[in-house]
PDB file of N, CA and C in Angstrom:
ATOM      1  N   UNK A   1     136.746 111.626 189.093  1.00  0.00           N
ATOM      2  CA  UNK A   1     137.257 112.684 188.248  1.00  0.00           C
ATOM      3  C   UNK A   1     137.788 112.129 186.917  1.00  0.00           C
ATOM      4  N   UNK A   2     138.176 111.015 186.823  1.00  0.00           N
ATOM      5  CA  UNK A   2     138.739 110.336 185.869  1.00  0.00           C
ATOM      6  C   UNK A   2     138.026 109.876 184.474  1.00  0.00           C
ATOM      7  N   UNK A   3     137.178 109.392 185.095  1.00  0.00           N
ATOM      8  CA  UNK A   3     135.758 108.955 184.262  1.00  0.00           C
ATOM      9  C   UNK A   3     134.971 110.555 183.804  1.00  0.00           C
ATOM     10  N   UNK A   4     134.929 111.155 184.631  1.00  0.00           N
ATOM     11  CA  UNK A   4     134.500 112.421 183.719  1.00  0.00           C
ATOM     12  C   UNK A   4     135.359 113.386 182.896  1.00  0.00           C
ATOM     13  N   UNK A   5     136.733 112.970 182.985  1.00  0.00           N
ATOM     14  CA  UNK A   5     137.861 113.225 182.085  1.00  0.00           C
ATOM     15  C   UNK A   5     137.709 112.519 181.044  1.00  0.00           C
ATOM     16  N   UNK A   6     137.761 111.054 180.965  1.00  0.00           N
ATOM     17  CA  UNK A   6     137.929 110.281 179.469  1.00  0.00           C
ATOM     18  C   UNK A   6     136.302 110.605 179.134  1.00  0.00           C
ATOM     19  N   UNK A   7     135.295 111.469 179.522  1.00  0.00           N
ATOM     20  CA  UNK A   7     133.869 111.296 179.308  1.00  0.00           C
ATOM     21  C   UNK A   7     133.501 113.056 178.433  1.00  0.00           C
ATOM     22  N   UNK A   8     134.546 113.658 178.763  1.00  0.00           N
ATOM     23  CA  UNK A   8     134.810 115.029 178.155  1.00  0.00           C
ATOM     24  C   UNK A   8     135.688 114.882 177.010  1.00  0.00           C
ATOM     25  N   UNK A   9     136.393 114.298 177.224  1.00  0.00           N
ATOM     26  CA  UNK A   9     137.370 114.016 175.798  1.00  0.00           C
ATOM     27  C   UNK A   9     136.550 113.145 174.526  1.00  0.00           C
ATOM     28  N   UNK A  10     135.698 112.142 175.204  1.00  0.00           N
ATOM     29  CA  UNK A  10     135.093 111.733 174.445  1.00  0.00           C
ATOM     30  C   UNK A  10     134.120 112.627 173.421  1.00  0.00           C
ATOM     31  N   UNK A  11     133.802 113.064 174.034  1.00  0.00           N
ATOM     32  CA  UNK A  11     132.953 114.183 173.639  1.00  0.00           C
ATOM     33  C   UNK A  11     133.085 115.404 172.699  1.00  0.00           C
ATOM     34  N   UNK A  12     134.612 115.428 172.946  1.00  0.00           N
ATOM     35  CA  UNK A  12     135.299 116.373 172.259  1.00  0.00           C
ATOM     36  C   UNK A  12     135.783 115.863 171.145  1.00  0.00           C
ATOM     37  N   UNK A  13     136.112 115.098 170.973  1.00  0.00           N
ATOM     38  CA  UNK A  13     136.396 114.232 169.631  1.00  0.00           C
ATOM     39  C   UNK A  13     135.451 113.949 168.909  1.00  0.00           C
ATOM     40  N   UNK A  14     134.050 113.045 169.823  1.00  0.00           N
ATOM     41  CA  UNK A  14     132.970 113.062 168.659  1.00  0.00           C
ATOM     42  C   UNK A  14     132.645 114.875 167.927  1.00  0.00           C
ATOM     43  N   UNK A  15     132.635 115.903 168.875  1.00  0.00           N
ATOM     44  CA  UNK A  15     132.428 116.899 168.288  1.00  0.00           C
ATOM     45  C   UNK A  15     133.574 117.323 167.131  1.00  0.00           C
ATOM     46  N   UNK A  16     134.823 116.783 167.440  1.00  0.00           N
ATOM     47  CA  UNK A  16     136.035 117.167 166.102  1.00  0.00           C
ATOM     48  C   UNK A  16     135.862 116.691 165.266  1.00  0.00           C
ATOM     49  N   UNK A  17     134.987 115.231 165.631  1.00  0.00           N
ATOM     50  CA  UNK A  17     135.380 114.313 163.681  1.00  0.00           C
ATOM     51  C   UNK A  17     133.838 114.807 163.120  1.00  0.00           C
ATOM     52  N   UNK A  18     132.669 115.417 163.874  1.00  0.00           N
ATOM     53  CA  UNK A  18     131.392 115.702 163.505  1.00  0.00           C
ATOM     54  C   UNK A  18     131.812 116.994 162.345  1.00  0.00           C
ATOM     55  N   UNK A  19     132.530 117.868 162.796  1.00  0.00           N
ATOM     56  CA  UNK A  19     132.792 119.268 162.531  1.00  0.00           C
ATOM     57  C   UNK A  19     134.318 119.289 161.328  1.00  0.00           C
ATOM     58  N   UNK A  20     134.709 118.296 161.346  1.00  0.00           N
ATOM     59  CA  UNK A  20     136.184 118.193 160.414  1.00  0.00           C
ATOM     60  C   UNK A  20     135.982 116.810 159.366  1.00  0.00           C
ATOM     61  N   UNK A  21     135.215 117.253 158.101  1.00  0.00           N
ATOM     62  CA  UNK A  21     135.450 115.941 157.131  1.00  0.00           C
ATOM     63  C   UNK A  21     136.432 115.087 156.818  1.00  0.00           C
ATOM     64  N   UNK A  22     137.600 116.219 156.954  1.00  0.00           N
ATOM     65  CA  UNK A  22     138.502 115.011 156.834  1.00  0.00           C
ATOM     66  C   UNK A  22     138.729 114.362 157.396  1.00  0.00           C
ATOM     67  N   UNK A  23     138.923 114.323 159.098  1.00  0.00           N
ATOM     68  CA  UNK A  23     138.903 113.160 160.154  1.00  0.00           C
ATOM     69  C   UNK A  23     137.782 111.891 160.013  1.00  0.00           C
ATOM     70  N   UNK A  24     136.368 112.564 159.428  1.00  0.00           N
ATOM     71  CA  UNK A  24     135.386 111.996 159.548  1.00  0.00           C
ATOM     72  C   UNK A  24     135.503 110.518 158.448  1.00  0.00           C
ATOM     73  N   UNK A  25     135.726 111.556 156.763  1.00  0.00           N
ATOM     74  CA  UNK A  25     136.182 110.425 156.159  1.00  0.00           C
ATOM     75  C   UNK A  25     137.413 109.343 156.010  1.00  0.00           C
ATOM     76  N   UNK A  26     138.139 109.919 157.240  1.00  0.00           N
ATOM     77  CA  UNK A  26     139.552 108.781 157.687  1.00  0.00           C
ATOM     78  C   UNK A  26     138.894 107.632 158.434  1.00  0.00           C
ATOM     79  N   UNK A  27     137.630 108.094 159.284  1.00  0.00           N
ATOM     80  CA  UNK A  27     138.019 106.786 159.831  1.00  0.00           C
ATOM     81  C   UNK A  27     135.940 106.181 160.417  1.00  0.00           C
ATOM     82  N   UNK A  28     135.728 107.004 158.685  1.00  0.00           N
ATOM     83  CA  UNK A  28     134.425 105.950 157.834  1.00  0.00           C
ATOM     84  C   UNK A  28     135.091 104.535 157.567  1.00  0.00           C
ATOM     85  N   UNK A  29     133.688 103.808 158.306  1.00  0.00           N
ATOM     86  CA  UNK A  29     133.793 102.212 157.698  1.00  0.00           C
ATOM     87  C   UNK A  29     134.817 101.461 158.821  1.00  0.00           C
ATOM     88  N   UNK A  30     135.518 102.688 160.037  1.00  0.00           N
ATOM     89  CA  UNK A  30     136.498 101.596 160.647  1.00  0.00           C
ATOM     90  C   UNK A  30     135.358 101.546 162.227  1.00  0.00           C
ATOM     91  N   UNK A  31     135.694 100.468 163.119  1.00  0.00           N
ATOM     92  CA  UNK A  31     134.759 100.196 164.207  1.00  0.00           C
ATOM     93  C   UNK A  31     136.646  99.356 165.048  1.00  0.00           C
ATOM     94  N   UNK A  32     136.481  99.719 165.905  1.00  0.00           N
ATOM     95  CA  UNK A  32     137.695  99.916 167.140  1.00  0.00           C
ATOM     96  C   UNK A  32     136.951  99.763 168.368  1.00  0.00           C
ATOM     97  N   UNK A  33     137.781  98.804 169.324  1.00  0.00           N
ATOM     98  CA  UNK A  33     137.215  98.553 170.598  1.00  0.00           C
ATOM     99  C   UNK A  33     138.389  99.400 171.140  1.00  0.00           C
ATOM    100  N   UNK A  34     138.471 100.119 172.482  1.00  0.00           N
ATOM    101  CA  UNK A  34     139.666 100.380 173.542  1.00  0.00           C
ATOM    102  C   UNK A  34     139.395 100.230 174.623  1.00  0.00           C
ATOM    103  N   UNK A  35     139.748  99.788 175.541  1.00  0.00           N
ATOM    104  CA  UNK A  35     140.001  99.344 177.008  1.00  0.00           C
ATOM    105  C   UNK A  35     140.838 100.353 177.435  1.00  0.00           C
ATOM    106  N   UNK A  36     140.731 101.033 178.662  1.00  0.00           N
ATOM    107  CA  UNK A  36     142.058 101.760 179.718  1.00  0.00           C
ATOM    108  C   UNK A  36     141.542 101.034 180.723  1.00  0.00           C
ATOM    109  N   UNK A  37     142.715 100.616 180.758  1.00  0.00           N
ATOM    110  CA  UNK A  37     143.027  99.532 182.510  1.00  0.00           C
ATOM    111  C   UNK A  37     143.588 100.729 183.456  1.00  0.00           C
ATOM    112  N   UNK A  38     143.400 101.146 184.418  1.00  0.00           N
ATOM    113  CA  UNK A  38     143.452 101.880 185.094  1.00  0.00           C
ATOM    114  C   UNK A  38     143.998 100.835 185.843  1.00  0.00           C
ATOM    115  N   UNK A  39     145.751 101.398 186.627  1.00  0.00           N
ATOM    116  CA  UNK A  39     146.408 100.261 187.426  1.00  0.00           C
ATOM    117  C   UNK A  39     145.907 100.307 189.063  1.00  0.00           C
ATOM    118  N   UNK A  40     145.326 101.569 189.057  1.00  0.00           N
ATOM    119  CA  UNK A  40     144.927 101.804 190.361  1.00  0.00           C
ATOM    120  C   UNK A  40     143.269 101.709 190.885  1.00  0.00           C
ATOM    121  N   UNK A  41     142.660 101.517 189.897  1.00  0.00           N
ATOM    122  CA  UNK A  41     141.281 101.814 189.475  1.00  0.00           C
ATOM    123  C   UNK A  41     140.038 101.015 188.835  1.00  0.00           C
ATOM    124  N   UNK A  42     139.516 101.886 188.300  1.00  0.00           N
ATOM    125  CA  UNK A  42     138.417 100.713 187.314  1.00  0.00           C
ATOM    126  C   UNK A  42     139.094 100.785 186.285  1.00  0.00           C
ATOM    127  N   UNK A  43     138.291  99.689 185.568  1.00  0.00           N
ATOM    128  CA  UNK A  43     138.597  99.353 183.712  1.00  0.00           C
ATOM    129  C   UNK A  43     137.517 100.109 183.507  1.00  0.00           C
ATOM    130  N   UNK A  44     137.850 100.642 181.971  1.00  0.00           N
ATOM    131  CA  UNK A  44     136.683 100.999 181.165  1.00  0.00           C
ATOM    132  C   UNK A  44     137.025 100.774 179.428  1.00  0.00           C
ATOM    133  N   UNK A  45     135.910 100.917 178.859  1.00  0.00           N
ATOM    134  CA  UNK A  45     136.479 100.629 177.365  1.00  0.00           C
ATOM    135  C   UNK A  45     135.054 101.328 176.704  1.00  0.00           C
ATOM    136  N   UNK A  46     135.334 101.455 175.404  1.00  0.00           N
ATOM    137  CA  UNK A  46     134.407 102.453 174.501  1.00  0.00           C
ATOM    138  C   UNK A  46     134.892 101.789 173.058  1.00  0.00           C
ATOM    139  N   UNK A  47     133.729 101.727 172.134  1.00  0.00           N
ATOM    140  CA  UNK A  47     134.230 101.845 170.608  1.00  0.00           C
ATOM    141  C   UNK A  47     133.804 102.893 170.458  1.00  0.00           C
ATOM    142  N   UNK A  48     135.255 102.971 168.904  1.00  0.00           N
ATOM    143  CA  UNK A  48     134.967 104.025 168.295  1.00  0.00           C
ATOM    144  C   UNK A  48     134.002 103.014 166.203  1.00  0.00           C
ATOM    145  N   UNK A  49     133.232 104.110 166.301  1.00  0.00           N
ATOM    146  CA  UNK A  49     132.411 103.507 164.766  1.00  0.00           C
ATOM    147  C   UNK A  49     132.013 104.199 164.295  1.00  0.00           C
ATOM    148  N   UNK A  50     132.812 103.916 162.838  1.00  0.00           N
ATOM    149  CA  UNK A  50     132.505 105.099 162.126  1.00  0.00           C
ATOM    150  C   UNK A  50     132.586 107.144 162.419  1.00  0.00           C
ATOM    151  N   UNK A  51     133.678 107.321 162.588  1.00  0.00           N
ATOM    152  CA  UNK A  51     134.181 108.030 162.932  1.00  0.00           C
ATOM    153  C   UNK A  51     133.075 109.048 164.669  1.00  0.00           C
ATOM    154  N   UNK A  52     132.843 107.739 165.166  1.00  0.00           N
ATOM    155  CA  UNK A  52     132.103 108.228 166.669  1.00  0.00           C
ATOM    156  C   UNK A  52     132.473 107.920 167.499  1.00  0.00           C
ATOM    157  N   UNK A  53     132.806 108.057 168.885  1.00  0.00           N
ATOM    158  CA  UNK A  53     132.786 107.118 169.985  1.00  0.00           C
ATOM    159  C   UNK A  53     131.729 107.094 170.749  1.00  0.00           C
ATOM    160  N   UNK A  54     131.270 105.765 171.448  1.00  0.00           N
ATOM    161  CA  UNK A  54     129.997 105.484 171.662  1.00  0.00           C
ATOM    162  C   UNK A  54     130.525 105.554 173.496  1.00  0.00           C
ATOM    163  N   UNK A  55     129.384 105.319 174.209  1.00  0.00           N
ATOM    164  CA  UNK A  55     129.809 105.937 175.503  1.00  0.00           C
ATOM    165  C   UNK A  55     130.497 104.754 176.596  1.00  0.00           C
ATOM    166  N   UNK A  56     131.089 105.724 177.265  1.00  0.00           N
ATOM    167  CA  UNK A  56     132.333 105.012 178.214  1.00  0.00           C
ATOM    168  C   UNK A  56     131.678 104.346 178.668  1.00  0.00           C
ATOM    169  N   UNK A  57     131.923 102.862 179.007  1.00  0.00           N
ATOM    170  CA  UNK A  57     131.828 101.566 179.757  1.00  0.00           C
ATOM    171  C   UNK A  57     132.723 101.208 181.283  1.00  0.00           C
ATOM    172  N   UNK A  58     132.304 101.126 182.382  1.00  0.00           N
ATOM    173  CA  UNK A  58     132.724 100.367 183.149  1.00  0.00           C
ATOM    174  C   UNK A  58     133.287  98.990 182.715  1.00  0.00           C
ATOM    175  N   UNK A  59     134.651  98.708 183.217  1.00  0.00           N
ATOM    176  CA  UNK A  59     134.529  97.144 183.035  1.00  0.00           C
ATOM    177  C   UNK A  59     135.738  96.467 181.757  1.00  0.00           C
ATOM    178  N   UNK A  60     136.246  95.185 181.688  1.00  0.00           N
ATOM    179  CA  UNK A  60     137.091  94.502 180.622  1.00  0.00           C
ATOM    180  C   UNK A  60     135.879  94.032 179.276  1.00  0.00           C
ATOM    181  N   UNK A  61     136.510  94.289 178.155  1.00  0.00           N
ATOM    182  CA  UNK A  61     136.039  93.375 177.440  1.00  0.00           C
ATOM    183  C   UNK A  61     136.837  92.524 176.700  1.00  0.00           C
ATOM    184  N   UNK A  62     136.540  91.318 176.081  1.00  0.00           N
ATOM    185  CA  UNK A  62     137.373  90.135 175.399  1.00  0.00           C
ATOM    186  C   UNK A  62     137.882  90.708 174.016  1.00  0.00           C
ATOM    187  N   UNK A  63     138.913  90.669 174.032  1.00  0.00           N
ATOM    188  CA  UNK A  63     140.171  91.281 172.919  1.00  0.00           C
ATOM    189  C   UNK A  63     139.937  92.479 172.604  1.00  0.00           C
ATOM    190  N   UNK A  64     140.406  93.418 173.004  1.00  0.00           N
ATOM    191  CA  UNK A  64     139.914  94.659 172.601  1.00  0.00           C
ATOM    192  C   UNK A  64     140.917  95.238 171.689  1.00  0.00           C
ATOM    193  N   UNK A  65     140.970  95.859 170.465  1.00  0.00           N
ATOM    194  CA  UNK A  65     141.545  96.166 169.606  1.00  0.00           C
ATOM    195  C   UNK A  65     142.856  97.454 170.463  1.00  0.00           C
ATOM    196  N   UNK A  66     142.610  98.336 170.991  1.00  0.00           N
ATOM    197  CA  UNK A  66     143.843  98.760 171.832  1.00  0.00           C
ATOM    198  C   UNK A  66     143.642  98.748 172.823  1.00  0.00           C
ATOM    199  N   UNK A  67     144.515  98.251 174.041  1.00  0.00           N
ATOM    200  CA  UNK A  67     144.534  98.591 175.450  1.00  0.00           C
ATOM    201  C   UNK A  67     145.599  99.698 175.741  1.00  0.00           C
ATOM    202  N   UNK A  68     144.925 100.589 176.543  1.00  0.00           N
ATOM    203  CA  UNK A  68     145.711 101.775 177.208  1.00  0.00           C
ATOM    204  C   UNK A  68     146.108 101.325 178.527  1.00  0.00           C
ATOM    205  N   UNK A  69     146.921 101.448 179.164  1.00  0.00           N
ATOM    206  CA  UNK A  69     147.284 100.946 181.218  1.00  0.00           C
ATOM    207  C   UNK A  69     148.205 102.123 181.681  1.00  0.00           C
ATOM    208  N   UNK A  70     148.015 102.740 182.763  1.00  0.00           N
ATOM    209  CA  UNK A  70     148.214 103.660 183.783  1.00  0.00           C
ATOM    210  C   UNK A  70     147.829 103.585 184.498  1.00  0.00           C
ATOM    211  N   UNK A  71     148.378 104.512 185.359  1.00  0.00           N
ATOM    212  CA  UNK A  71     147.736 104.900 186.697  1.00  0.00           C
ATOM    213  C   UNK A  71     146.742 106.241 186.691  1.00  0.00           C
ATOM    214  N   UNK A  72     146.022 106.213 187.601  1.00  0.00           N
ATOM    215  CA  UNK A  72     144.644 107.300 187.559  1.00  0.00           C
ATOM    216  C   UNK A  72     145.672 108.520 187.787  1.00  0.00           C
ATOM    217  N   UNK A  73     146.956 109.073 187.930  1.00  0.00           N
ATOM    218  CA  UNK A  73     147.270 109.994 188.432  1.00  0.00           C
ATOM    219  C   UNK A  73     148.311 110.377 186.859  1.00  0.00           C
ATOM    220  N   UNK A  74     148.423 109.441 186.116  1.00  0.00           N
ATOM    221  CA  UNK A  74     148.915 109.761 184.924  1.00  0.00           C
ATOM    222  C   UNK A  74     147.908 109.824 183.679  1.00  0.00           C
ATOM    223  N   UNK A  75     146.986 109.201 184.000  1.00  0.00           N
ATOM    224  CA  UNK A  75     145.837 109.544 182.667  1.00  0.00           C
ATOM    225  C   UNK A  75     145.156 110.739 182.867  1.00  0.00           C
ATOM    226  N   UNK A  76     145.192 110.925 184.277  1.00  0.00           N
ATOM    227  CA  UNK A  76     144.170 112.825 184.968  1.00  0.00           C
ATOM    228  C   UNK A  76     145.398 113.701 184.205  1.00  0.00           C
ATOM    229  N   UNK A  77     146.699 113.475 184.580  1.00  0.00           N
ATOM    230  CA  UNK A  77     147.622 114.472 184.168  1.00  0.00           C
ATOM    231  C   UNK A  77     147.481 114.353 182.494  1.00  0.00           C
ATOM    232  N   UNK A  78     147.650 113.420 181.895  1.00  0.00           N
ATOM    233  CA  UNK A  78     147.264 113.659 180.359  1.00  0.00           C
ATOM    234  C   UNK A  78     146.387 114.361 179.658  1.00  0.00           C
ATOM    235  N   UNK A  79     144.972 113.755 180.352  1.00  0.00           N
ATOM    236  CA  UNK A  79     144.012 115.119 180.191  1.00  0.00           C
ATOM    237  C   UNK A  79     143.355 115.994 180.439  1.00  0.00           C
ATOM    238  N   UNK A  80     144.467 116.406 181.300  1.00  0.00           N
ATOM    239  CA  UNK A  80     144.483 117.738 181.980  1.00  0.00           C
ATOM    240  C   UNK A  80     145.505 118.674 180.967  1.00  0.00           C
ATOM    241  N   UNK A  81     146.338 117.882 179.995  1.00  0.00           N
ATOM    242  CA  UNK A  81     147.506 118.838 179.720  1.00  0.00           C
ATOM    243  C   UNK A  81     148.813 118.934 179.819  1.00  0.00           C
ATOM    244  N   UNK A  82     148.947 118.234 181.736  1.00  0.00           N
ATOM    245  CA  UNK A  82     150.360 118.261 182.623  1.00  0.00           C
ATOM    246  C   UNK A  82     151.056 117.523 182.108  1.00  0.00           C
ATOM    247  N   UNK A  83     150.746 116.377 181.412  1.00  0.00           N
ATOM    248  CA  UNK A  83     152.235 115.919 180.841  1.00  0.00           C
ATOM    249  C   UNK A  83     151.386 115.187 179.258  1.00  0.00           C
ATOM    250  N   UNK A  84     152.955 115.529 178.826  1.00  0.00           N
ATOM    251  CA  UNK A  84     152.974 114.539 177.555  1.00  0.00           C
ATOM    252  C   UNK A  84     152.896 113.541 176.409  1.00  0.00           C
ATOM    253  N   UNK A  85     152.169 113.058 176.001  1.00  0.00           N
ATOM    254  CA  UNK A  85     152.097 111.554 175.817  1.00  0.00           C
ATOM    255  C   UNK A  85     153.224 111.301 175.421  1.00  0.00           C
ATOM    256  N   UNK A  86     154.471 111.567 174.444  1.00  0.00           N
ATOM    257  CA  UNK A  86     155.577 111.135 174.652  1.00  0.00           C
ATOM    258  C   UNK A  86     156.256 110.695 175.754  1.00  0.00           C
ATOM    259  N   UNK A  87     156.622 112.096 176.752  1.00  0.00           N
ATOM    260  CA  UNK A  87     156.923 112.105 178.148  1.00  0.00           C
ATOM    261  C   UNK A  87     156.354 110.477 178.851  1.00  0.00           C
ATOM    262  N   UNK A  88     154.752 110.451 178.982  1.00  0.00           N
ATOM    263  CA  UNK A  88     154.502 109.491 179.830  1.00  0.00           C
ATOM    264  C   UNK A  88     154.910 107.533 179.144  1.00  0.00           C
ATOM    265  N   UNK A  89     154.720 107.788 177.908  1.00  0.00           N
ATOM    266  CA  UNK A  89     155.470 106.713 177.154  1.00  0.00           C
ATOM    267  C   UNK A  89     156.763 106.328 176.895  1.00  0.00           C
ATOM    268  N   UNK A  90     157.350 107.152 177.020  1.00  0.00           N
ATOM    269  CA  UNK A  90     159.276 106.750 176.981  1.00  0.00           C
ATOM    270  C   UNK A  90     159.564 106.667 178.843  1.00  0.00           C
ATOM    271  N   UNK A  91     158.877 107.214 179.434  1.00  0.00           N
ATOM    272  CA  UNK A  91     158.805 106.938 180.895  1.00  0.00           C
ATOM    273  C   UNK A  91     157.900 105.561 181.394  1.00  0.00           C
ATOM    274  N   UNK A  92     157.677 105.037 180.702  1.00  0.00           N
ATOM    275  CA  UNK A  92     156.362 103.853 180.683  1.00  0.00           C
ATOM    276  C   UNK A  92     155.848 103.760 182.404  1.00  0.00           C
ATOM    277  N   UNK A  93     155.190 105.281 182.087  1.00  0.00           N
ATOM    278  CA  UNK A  93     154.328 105.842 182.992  1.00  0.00           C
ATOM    279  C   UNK A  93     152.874 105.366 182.385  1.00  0.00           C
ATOM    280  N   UNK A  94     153.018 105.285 181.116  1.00  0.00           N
ATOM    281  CA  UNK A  94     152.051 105.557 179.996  1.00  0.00           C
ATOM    282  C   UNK A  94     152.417 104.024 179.312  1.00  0.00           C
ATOM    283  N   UNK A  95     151.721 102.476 178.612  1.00  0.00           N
ATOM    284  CA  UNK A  95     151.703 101.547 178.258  1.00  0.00           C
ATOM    285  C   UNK A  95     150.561 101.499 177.020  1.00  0.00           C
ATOM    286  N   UNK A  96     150.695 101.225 175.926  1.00  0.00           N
ATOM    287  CA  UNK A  96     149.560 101.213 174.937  1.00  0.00           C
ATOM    288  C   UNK A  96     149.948  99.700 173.956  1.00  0.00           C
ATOM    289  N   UNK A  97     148.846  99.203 173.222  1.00  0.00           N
ATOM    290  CA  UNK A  97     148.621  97.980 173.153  1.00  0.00           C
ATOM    291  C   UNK A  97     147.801  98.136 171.840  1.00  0.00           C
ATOM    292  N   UNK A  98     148.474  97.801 170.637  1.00  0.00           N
ATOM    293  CA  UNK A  98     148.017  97.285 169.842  1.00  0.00           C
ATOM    294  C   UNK A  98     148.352  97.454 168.227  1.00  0.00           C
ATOM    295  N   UNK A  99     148.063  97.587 167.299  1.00  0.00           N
ATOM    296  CA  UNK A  99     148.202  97.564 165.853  1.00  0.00           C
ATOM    297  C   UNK A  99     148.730  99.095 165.747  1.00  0.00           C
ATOM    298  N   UNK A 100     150.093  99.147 164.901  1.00  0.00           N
ATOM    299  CA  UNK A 100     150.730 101.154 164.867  1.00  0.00           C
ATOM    300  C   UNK A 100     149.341 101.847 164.286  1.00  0.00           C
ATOM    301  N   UNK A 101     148.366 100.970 163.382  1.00  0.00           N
ATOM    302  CA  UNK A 101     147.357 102.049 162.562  1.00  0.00           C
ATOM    303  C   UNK A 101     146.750 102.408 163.810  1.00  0.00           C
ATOM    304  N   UNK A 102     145.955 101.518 164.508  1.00  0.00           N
ATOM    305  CA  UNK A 102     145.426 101.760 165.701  1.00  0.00           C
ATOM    306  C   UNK A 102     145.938 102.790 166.722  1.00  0.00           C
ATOM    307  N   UNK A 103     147.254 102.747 166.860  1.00  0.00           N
ATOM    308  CA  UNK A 103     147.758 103.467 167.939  1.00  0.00           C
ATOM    309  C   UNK A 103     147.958 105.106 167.235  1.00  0.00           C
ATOM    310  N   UNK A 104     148.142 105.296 165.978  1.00  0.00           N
ATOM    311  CA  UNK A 104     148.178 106.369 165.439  1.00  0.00           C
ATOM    312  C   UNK A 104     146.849 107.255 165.502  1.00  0.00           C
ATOM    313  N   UNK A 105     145.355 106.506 165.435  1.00  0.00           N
ATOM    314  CA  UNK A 105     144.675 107.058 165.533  1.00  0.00           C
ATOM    315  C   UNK A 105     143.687 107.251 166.907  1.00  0.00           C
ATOM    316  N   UNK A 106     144.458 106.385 168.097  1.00  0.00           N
ATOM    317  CA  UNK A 106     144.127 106.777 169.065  1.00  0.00           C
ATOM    318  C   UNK A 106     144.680 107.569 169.451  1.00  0.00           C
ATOM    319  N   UNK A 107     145.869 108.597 168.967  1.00  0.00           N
ATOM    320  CA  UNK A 107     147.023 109.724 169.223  1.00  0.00           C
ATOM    321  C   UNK A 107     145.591 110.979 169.463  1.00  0.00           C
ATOM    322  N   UNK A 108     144.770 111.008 168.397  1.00  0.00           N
ATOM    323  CA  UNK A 108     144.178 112.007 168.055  1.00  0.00           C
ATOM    324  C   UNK A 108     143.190 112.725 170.047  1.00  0.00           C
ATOM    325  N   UNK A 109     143.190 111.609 170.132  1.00  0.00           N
ATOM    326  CA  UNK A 109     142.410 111.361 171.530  1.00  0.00           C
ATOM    327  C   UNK A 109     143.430 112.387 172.704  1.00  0.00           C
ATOM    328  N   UNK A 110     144.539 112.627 172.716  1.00  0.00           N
ATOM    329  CA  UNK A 110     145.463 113.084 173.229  1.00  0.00           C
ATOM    330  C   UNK A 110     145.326 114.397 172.885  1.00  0.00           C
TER     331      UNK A 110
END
């Protein structure tokens, strides 16, 4: 269920930055690796390039520009709605990893 959660969101975003220029020309020219370590689960990771994300990966890769870490029962509740990303981050239910530009524009993903 999880994997077809971050696989719908994905989806939904490539369709937001396709359909909204201004997202599109924010984040022309940038290429982003992300990893979610799933604490209970699989790894997976995806770039984003040129305002796309390319499709979810099984698996770690070597330095990845942000790492996300949870548990499968707090990333389902995220995008599902049920909780917060504040909420799950000041509760460090929720762990994120990397550069503030980076982390600002993985917000959008939320």
């Amino acid at each position: 269920m999880l994997e077809r959660l971050i696989t719908e969101a994905i989806g939904k975003f490539n369709a937001k930055s396709a359909e909204d220029p201004a997202l599109a020309r924010e984040l022309e020219g940038i290429r982003k690796t992300v990893q979610i370590e799933v604490e209970d689960g699989d790894w997976y990771h995806f770039a984003l390039e040129n305002g796309n994300v390319g499709a979810l990966l099984h698996g770690s890769i070597e330095n990845p520009d942000i790492r996300v870490m949870a548990s499968t029962e707090t990333l389902t509740r995220l995008w599902t709605n049920e909780l917060r990303v504040m909420k799950a981050f000041v509760s460090k239910r929720l762990q994120v990893k990397g550069s503030i530009e980076d982390l600002l524009r993985l917000k959008k993903f939320f």
